[in-house]
PDB file of N, CA and C in Angstrom:
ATOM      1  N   UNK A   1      -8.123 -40.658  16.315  1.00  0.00           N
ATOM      2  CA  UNK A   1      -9.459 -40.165  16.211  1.00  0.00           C
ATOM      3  C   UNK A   1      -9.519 -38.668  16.491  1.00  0.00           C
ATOM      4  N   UNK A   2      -8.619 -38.014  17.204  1.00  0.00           N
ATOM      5  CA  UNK A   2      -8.458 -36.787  17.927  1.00  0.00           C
ATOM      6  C   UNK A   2      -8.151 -36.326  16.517  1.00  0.00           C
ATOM      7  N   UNK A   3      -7.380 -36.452  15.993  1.00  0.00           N
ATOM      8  CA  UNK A   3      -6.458 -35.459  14.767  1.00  0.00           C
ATOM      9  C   UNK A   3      -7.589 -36.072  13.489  1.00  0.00           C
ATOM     10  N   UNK A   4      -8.234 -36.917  13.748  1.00  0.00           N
ATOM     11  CA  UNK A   4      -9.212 -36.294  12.587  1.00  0.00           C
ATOM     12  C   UNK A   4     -10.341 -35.582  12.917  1.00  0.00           C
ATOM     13  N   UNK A   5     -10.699 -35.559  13.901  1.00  0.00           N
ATOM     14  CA  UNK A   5     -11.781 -34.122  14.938  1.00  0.00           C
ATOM     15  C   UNK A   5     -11.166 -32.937  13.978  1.00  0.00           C
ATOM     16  N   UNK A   6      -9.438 -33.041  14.641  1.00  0.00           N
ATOM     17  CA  UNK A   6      -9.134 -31.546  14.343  1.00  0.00           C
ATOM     18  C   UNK A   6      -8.771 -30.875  12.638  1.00  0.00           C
ATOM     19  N   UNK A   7      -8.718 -32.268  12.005  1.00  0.00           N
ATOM     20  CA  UNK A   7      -8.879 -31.568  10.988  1.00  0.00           C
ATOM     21  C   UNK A   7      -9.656 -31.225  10.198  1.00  0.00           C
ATOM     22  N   UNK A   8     -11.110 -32.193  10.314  1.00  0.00           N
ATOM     23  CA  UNK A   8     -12.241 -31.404  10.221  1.00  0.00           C
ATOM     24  C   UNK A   8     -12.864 -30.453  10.655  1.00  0.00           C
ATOM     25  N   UNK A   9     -12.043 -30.280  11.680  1.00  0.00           N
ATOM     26  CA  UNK A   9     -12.510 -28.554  12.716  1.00  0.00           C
ATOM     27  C   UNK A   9     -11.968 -27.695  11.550  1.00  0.00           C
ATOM     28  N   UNK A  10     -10.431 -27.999  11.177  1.00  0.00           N
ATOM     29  CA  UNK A  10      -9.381 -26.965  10.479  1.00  0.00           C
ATOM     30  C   UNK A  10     -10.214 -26.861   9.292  1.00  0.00           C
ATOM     31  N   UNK A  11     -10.778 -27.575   8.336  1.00  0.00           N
ATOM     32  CA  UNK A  11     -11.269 -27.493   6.978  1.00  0.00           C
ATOM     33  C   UNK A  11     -12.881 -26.560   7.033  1.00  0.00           C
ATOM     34  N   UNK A  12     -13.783 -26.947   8.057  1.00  0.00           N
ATOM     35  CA  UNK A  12     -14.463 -26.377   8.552  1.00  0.00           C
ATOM     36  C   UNK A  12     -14.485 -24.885   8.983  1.00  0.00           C
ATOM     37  N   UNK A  13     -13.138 -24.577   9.693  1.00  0.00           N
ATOM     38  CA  UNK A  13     -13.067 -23.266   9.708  1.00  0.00           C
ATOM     39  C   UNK A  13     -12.212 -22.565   8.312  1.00  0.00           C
ATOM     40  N   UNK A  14     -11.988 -23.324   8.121  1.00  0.00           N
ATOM     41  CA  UNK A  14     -11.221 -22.917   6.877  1.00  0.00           C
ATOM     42  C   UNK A  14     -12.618 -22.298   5.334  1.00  0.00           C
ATOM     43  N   UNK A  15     -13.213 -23.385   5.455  1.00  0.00           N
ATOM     44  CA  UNK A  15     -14.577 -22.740   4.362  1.00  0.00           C
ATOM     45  C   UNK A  15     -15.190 -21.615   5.007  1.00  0.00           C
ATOM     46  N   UNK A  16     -15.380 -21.602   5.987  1.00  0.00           N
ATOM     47  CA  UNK A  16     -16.297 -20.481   6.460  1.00  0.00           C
ATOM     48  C   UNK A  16     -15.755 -19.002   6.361  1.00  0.00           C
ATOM     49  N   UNK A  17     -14.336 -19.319   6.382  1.00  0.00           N
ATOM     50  CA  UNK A  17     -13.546 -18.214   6.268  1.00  0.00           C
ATOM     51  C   UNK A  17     -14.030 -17.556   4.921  1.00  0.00           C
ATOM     52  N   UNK A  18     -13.868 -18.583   4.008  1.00  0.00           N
ATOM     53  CA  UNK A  18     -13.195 -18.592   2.767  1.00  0.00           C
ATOM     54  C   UNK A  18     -14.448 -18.090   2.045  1.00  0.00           C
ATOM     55  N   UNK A  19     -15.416 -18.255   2.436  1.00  0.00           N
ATOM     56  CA  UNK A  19     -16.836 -18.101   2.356  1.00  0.00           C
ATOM     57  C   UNK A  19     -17.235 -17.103   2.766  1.00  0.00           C
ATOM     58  N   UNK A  20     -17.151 -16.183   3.637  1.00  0.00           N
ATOM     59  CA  UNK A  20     -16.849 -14.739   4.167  1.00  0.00           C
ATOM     60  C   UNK A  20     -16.208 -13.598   3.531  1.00  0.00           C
ATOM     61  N   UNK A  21     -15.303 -13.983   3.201  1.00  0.00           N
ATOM     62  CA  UNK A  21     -14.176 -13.505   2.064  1.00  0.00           C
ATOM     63  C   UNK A  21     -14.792 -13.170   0.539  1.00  0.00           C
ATOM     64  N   UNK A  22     -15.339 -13.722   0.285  1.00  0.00           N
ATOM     65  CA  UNK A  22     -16.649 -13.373  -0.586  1.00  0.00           C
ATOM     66  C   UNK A  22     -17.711 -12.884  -0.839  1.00  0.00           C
ATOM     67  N   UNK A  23     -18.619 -13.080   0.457  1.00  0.00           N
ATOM     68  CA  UNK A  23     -19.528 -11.987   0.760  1.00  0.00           C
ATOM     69  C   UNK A  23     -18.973 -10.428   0.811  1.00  0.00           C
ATOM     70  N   UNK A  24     -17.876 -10.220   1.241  1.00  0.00           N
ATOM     71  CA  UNK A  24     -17.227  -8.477   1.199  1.00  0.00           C
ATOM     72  C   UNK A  24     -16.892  -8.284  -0.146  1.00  0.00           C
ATOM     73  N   UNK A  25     -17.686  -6.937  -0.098  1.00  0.00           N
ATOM     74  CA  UNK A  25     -17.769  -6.052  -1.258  1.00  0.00           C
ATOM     75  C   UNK A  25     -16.207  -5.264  -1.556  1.00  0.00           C
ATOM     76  N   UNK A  26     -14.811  -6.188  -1.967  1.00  0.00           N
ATOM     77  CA  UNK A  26     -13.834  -5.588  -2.053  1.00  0.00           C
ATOM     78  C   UNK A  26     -13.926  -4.706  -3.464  1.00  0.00           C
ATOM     79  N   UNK A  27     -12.905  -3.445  -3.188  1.00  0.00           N
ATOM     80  CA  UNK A  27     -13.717  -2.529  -4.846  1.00  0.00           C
ATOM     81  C   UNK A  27     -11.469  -2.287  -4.812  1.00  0.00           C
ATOM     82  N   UNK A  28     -11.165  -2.399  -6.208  1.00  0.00           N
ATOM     83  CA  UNK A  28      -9.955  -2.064  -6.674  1.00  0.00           C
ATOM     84  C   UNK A  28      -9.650  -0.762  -6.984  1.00  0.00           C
ATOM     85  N   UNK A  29      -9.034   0.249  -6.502  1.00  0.00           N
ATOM     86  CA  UNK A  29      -9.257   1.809  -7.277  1.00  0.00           C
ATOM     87  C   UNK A  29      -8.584   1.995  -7.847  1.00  0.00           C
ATOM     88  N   UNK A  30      -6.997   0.841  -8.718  1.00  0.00           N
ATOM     89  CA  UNK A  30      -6.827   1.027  -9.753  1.00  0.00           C
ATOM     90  C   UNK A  30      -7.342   0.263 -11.096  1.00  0.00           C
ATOM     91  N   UNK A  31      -8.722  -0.264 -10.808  1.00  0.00           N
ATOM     92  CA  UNK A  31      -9.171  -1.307 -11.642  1.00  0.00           C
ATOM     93  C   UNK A  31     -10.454  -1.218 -12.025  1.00  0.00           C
ATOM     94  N   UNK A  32     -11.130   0.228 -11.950  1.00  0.00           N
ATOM     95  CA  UNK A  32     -12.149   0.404 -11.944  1.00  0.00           C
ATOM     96  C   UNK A  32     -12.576   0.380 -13.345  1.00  0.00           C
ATOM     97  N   UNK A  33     -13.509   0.209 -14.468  1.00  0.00           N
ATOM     98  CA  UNK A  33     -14.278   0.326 -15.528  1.00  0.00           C
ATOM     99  C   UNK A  33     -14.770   1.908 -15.600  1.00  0.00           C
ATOM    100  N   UNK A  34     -15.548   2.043 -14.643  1.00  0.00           N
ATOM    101  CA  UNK A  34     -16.266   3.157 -14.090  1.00  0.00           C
ATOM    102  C   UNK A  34     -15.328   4.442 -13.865  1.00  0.00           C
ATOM    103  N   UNK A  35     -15.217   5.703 -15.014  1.00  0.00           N
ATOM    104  CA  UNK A  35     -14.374   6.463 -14.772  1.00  0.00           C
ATOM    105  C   UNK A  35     -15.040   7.572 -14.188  1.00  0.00           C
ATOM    106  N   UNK A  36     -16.636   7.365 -13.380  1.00  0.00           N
ATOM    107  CA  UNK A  36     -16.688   8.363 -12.731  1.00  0.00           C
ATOM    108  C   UNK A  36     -16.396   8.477 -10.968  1.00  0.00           C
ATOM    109  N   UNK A  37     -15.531   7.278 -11.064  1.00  0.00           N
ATOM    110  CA  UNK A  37     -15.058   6.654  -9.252  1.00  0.00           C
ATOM    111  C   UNK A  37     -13.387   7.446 -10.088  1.00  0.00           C
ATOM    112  N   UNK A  38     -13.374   8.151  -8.397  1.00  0.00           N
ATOM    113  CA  UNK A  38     -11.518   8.571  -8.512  1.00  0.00           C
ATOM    114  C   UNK A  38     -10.857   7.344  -8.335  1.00  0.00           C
ATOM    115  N   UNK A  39      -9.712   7.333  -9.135  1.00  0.00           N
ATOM    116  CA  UNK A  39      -8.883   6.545  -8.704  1.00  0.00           C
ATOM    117  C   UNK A  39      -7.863   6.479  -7.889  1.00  0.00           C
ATOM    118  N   UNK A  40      -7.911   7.754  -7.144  1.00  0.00           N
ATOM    119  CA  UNK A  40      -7.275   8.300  -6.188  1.00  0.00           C
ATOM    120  C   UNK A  40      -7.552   7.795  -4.755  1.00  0.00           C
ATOM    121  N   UNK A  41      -6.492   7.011  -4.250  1.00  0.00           N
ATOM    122  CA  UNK A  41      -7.415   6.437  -2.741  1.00  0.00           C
ATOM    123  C   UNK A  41      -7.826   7.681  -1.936  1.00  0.00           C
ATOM    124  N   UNK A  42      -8.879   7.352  -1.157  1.00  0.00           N
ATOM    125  CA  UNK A  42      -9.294   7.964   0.168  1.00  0.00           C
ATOM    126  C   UNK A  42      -8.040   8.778   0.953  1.00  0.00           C
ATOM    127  N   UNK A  43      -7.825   9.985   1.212  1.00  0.00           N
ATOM    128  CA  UNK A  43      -6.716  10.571   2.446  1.00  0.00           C
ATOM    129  C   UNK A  43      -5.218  10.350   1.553  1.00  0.00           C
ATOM    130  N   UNK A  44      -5.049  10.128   0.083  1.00  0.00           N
ATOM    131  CA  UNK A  44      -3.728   9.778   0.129  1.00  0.00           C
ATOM    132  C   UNK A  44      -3.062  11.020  -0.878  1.00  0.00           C
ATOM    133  N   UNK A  45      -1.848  11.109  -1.135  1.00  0.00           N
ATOM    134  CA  UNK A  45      -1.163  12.153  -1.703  1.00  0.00           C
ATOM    135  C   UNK A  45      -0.753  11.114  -2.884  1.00  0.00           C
ATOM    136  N   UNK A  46      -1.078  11.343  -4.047  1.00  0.00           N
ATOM    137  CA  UNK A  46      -0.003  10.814  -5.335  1.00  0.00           C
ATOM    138  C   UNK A  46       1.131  11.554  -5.670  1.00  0.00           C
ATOM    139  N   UNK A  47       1.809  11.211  -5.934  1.00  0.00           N
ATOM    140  CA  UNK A  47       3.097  11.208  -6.582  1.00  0.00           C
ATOM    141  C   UNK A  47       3.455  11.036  -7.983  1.00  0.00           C
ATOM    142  N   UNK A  48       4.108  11.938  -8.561  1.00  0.00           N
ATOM    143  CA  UNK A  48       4.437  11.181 -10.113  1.00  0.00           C
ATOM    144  C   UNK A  48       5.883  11.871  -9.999  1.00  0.00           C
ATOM    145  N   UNK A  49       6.847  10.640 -10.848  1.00  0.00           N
ATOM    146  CA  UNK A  49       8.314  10.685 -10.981  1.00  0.00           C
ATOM    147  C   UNK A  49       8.208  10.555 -12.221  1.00  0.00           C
ATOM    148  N   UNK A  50       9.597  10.622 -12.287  1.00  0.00           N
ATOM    149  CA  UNK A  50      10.123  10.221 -13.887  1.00  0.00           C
ATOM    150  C   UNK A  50       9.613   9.321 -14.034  1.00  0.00           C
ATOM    151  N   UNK A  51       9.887   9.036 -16.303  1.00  0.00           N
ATOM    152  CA  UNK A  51       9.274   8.137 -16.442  1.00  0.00           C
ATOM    153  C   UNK A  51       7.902   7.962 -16.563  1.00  0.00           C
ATOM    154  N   UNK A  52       6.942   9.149 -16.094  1.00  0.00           N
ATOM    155  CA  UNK A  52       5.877   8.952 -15.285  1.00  0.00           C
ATOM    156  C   UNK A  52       5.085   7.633 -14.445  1.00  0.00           C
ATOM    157  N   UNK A  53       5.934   7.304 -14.177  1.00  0.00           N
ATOM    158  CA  UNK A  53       5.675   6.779 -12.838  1.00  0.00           C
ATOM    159  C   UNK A  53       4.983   7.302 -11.495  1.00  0.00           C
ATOM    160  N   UNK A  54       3.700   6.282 -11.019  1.00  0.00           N
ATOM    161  CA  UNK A  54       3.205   6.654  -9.963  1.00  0.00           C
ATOM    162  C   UNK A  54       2.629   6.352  -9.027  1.00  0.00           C
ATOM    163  N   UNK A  55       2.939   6.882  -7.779  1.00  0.00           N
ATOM    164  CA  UNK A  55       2.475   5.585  -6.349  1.00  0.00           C
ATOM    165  C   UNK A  55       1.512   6.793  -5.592  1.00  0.00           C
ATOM    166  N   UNK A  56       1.065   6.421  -4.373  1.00  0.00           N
ATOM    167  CA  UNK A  56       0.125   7.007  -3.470  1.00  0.00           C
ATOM    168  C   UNK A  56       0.877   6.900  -1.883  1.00  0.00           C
ATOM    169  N   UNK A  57       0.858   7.745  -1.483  1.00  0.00           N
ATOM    170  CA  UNK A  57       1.120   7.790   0.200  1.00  0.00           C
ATOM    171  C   UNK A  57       0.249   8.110   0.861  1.00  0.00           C
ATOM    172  N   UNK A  58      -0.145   7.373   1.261  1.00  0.00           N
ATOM    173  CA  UNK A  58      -0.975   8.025   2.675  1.00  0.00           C
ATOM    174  C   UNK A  58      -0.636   7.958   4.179  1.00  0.00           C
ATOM    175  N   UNK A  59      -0.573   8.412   4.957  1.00  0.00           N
ATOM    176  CA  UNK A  59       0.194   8.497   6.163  1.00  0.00           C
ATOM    177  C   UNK A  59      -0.778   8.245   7.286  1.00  0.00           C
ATOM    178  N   UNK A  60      -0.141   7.133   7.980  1.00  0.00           N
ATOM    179  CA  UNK A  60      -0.754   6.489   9.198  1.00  0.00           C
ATOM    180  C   UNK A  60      -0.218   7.462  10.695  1.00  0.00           C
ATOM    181  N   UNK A  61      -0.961   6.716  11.603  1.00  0.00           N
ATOM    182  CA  UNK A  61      -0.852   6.722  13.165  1.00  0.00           C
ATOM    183  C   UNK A  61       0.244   7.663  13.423  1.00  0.00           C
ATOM    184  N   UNK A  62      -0.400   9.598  13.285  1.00  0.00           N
ATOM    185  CA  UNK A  62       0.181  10.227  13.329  1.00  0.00           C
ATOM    186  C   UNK A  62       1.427  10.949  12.966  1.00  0.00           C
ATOM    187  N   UNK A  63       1.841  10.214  11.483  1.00  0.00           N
ATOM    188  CA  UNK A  63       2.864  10.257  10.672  1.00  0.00           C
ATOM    189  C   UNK A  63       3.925   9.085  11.060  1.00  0.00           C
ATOM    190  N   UNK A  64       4.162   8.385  11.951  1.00  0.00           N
ATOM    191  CA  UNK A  64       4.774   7.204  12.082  1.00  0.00           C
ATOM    192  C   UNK A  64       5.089   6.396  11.601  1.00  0.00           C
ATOM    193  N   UNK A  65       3.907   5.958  10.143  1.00  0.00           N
ATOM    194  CA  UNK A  65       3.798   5.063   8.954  1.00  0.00           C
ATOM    195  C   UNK A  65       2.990   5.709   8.099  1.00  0.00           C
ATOM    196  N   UNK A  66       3.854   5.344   6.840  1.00  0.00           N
ATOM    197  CA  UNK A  66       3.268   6.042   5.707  1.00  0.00           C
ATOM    198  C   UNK A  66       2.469   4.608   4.697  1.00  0.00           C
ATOM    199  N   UNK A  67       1.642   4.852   4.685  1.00  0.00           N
ATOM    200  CA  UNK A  67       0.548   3.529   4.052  1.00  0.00           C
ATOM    201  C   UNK A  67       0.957   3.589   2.000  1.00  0.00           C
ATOM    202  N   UNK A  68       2.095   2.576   1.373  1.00  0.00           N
ATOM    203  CA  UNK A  68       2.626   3.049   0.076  1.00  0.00           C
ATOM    204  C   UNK A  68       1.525   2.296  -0.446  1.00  0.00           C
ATOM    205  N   UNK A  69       1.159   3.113  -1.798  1.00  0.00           N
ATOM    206  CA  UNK A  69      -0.183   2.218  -2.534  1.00  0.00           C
ATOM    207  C   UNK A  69       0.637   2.366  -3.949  1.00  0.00           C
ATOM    208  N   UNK A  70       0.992   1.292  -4.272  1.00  0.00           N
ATOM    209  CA  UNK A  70       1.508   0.663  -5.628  1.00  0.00           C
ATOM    210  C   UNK A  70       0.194   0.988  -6.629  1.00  0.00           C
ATOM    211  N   UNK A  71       0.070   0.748  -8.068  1.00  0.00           N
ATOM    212  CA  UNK A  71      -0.840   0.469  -8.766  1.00  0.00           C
ATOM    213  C   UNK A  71      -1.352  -0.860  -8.451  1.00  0.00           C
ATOM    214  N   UNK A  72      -0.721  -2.466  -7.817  1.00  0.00           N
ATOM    215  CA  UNK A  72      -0.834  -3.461  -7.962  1.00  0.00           C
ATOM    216  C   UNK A  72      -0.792  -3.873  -6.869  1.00  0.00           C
ATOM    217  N   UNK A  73      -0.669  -3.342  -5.879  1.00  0.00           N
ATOM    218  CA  UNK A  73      -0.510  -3.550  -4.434  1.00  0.00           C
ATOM    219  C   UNK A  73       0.249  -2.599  -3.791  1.00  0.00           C
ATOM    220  N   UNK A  74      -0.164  -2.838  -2.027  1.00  0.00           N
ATOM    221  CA  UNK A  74       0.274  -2.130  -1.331  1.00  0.00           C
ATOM    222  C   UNK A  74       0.725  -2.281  -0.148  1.00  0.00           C
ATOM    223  N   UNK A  75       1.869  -1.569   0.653  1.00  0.00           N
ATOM    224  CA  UNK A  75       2.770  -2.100   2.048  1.00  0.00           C
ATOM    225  C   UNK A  75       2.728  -1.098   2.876  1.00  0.00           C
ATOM    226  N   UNK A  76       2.926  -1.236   4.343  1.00  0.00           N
ATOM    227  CA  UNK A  76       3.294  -0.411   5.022  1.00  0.00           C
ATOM    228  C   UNK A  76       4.628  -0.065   5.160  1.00  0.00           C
ATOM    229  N   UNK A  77       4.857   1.264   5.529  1.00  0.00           N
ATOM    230  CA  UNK A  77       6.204   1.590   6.017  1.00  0.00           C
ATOM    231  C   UNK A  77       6.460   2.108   6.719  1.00  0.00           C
ATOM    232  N   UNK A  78       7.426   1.949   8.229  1.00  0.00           N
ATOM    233  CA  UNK A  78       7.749   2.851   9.149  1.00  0.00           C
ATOM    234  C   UNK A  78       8.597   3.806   9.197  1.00  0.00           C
ATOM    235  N   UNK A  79       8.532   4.915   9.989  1.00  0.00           N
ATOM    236  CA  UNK A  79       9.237   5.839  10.028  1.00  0.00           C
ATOM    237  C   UNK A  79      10.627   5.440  10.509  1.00  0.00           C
ATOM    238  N   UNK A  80      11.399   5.516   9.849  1.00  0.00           N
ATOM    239  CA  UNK A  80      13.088   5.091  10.219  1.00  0.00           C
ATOM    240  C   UNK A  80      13.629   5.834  11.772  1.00  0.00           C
ATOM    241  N   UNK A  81      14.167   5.115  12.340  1.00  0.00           N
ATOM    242  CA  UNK A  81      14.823   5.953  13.798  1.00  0.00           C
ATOM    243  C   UNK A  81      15.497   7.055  13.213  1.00  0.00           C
ATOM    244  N   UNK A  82      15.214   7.960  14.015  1.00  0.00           N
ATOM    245  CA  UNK A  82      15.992   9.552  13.610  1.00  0.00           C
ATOM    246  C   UNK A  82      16.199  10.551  12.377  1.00  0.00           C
ATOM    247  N   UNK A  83      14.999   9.642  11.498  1.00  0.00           N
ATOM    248  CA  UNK A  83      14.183  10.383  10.633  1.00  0.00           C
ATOM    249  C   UNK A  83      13.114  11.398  10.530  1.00  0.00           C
ATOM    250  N   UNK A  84      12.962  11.888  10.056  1.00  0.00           N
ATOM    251  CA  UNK A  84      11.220  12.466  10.053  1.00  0.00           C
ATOM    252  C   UNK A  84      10.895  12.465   8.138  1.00  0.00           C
ATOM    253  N   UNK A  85      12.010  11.961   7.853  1.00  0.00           N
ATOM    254  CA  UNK A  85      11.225  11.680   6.360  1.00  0.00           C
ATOM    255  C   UNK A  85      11.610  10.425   5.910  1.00  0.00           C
ATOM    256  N   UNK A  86      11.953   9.734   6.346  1.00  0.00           N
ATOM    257  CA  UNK A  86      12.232   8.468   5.685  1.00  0.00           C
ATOM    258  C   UNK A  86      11.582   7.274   6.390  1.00  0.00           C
ATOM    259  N   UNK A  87      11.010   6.450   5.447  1.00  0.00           N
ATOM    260  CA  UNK A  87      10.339   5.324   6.323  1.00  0.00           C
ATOM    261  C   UNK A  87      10.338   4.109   5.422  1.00  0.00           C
ATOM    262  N   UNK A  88      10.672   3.074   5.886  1.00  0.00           N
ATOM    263  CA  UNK A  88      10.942   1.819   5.554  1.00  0.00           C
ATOM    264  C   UNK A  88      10.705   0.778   5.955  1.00  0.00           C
ATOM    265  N   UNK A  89      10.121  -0.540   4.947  1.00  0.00           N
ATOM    266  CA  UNK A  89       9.694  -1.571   5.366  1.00  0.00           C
ATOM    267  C   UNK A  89      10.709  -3.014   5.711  1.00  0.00           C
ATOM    268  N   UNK A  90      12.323  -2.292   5.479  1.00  0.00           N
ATOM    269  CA  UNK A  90      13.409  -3.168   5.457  1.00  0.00           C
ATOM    270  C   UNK A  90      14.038  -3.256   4.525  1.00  0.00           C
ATOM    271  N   UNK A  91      13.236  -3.224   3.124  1.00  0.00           N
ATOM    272  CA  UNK A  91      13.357  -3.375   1.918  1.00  0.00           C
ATOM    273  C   UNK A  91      13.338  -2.436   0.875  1.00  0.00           C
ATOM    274  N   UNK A  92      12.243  -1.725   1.401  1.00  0.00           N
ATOM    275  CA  UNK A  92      11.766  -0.663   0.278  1.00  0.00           C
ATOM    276  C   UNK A  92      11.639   0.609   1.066  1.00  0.00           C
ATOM    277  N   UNK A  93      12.380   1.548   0.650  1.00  0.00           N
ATOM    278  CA  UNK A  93      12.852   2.654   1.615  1.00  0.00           C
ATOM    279  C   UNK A  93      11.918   3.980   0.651  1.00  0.00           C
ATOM    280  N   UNK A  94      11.421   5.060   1.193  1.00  0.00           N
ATOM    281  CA  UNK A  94      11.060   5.852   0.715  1.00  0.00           C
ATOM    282  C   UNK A  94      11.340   6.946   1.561  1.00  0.00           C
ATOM    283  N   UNK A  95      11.951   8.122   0.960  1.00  0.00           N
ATOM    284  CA  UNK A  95      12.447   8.890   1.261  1.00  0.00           C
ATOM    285  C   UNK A  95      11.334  10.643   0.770  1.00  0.00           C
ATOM    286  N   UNK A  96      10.685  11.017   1.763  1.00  0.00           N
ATOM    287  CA  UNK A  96       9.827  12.316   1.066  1.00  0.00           C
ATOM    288  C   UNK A  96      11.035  13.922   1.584  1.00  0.00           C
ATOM    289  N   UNK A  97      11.018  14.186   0.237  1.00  0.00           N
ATOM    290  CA  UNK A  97      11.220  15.889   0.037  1.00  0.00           C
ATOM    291  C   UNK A  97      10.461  16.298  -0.819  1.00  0.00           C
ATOM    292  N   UNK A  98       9.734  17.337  -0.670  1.00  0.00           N
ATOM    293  CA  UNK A  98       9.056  17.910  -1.371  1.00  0.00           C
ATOM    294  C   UNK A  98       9.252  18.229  -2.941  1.00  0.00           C
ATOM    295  N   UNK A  99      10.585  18.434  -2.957  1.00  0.00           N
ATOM    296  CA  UNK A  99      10.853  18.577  -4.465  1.00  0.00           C
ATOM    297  C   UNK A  99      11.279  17.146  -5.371  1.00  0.00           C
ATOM    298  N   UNK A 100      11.467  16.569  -4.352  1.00  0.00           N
ATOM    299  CA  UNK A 100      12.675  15.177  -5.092  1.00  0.00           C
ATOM    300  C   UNK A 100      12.218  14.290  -3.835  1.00  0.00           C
ATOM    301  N   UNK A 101      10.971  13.687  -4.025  1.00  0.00           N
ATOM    302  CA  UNK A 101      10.874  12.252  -3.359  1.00  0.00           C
ATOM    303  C   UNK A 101      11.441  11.286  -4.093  1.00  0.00           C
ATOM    304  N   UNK A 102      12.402  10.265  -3.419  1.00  0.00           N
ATOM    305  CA  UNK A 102      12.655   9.016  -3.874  1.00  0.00           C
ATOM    306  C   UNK A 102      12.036   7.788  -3.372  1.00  0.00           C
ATOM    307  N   UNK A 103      11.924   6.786  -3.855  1.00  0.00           N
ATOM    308  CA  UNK A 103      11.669   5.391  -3.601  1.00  0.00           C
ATOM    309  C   UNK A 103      12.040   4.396  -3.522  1.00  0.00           C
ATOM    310  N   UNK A 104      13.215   3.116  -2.713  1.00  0.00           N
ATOM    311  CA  UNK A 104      13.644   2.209  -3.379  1.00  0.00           C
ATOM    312  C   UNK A 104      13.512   1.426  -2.809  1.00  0.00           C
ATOM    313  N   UNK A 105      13.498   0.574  -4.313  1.00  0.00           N
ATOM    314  CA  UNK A 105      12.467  -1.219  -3.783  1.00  0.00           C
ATOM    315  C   UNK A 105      13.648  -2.282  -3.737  1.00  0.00           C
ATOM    316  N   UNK A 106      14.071  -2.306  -2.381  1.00  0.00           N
ATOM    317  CA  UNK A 106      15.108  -2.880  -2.986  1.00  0.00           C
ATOM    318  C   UNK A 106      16.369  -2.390  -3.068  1.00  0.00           C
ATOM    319  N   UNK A 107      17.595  -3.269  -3.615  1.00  0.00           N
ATOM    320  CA  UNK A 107      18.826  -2.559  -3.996  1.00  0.00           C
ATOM    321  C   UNK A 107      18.711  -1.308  -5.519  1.00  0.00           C
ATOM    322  N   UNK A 108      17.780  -1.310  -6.085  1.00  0.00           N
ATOM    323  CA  UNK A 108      17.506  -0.594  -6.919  1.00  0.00           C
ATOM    324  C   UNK A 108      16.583   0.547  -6.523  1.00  0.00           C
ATOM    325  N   UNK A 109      17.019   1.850  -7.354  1.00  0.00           N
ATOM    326  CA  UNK A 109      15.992   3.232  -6.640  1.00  0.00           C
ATOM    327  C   UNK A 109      15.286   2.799  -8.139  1.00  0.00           C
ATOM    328  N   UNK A 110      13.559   2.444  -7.763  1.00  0.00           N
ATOM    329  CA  UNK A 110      12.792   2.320  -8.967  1.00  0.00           C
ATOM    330  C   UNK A 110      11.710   3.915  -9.259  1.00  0.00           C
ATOM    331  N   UNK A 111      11.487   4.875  -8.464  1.00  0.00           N
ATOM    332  CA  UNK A 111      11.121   5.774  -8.391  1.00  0.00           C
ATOM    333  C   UNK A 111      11.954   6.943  -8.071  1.00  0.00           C
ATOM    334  N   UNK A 112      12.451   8.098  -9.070  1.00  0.00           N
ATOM    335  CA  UNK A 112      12.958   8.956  -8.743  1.00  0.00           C
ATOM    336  C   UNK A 112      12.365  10.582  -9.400  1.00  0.00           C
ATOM    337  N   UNK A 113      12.926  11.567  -8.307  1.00  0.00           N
ATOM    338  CA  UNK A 113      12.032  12.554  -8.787  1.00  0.00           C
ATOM    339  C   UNK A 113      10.809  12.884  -8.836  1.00  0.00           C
ATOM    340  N   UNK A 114      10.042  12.454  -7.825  1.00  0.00           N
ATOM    341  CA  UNK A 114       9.054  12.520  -7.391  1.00  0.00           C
ATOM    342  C   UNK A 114       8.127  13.643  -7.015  1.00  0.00           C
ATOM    343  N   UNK A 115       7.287  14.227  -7.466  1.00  0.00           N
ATOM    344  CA  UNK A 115       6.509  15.715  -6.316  1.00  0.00           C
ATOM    345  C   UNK A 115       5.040  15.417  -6.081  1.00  0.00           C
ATOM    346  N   UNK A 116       4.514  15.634  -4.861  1.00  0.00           N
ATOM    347  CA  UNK A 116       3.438  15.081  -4.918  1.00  0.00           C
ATOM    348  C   UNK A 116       2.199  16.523  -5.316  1.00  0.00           C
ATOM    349  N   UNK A 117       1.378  15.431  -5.762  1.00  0.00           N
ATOM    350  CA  UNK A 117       0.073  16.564  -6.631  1.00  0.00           C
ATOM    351  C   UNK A 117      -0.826  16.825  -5.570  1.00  0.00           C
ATOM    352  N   UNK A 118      -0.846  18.372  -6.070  1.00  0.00           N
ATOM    353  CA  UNK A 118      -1.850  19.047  -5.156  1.00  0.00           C
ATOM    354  C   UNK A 118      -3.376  18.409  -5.437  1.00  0.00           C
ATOM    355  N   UNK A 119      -3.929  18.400  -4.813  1.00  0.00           N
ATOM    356  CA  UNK A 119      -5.296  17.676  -5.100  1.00  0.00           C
ATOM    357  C   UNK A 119      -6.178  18.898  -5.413  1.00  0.00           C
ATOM    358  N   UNK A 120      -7.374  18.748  -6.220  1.00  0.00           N
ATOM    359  CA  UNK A 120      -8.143  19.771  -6.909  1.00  0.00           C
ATOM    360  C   UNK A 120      -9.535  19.843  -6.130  1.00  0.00           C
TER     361      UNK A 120
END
């Protein structure tokens, strides 16, 4: 009788959640219709590499973590021990120089040649 209490507690909190999650006004800024919204996030630096290829950095909690914004999603990354430019999520390592930022997702470098754009 106990464990069906609790799983009507669990389903219960579970809609309300789920139901919440909906009421917020989430907005996509690479998915906008509306080309008079930037598509440029809030505080972040873009990047374009070869290929033209292009991601967003924005930099957290005093440069410590750099916040990577994919077109399709986005991860955090920490600043690597005994770095001051490299920061990584384990996986996906990004490396900033001003002239030649790299990126790699992975065993593969999928971003190379990178400079980030001055904003206007």
């Amino acid at each position: 009788m106990i464990v069906f209490f609790k799983q009507v507690a669990l389903a219960t909190l579970l809609s309300l959640l789920l139901a919440s999650c909906r009421s917020i006004g989430l907005t996509n800024p690479f998915g906008s219709k509306d080309k008079s919204i930037s598509p440029v996030p809030e505080d972040a630096i873009e990047y374009i590499c070869d290929a033209n290829k292009h991601f967003y950095v924005r930099m957290l909690n005093n440069g410590t973590d750099a916040w990577l914004i994919y077109p399709d999603h986005e991860v955090n990354l920490m600043k690597a021990a005994g770095s001051n430019t490299r920061y990584t999520s384990g996986i996906i390592t990004l490396e900033l120089n001003a002239q030649n930022t790299t990126l790699n997702d992975g065993d593969k470098v999928a971003y190379v040649a990178c400079k980030p754009q001055v904003k206007k």
